[in-house]
Structures are given as structure tokens and as C-alpha cells.
Protein backbone atom coordinates (compact mmCIF):
# COMPACT_ATOMS: atom_id res chain seq x y z
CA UNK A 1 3.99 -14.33 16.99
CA UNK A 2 4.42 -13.53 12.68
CA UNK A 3 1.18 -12.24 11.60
CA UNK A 4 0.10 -11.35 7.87
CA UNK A 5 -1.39 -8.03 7.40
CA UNK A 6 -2.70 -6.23 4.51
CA UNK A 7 -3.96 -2.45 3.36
CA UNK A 8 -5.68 -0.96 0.34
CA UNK A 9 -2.73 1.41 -1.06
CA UNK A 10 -6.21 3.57 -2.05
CA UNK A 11 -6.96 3.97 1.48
CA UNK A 12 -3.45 5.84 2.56
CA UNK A 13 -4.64 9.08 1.91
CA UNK A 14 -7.43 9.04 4.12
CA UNK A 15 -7.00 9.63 8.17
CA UNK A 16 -7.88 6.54 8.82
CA UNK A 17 -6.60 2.82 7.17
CA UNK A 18 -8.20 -0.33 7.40
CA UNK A 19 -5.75 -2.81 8.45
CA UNK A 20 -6.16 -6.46 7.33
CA UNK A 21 -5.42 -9.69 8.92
CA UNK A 22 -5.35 -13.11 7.34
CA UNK A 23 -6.99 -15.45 9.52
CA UNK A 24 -5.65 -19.02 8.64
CA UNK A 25 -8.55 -20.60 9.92
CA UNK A 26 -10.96 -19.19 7.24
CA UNK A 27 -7.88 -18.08 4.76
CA UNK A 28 -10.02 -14.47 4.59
CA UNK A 29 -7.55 -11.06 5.48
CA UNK A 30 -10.07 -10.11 8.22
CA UNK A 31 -10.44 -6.48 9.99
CA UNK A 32 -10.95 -7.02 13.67
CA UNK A 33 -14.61 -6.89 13.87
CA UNK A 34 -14.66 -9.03 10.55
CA UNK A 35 -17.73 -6.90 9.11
CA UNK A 36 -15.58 -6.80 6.03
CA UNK A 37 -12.85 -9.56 4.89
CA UNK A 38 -11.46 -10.73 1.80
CA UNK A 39 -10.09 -13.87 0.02
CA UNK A 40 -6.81 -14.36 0.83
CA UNK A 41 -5.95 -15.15 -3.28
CA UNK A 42 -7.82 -12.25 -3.91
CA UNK A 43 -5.67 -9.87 -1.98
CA UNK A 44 -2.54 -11.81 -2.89
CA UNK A 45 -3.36 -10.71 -6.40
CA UNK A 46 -4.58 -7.50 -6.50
CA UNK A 47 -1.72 -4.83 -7.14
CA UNK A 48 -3.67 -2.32 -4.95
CA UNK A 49 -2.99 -4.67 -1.99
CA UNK A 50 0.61 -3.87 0.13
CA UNK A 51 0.61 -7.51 2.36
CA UNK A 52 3.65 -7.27 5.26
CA UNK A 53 4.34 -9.36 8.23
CA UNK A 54 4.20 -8.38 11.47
CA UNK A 55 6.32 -10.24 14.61
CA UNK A 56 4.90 -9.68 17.97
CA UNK A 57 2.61 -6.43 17.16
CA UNK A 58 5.26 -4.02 17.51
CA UNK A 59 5.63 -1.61 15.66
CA UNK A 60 8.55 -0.88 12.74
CA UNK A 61 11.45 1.30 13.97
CA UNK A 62 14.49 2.65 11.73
């Protein structure tokens, strides 16, 4: 299953990054517990956003 995820490029350099998911239901990028969530055109336009796909939850491998 293709998901759409998003992170705040400002939160890299912490030990911990939120990690975003668009919920097409609501059309909000979501974390989990969705105490925070954002407007999907918001995210989509904010340069600070990185948005990638994600098949299947596994992670990236060279």
C-alpha cells in the first residue's frame, strides 16, 4: 500500500522527527495520534515541507 508522508526539513536536526501522513479522508498530513495535522495544500506549498511516498512501510535501501 503507497502512502504520502511528509517532514518539517527544520525538524532534521533534532533526535527526533515528526513524520506526517496525509489522511485522504480528511485531506490533513496527520501524525499518528493526530494531536497535530496540517492542510494538505498547506504542506504541498510550503518549501520547508520534504513530501515522499512510501510502498508497503518499508523502509528505503541503496
Amino acid at each position: 500500500m503507497k502512502k504520502i508522508r511528509a517532514i518539517y526539513i527544520g525538524d532534521v536536526r533534532f533526535d527526533q522527527c515528526p513524520v506526517f501522513e496525509l489522511n485522504t479522508e480528511t485531506n490533513y498530513f496527520e501524525i499518528i495520534d493526530k494531536e497535530m495535522r496540517y492542510e494538505k495544500e498547506v504542506v504541498e506549498e510550503d518549501d520547508d515541507f520534504l513530501i515522499f511516498k512510501v510502498e508497503n512501510d518499508k523502509p528505503f535501501s541503496y
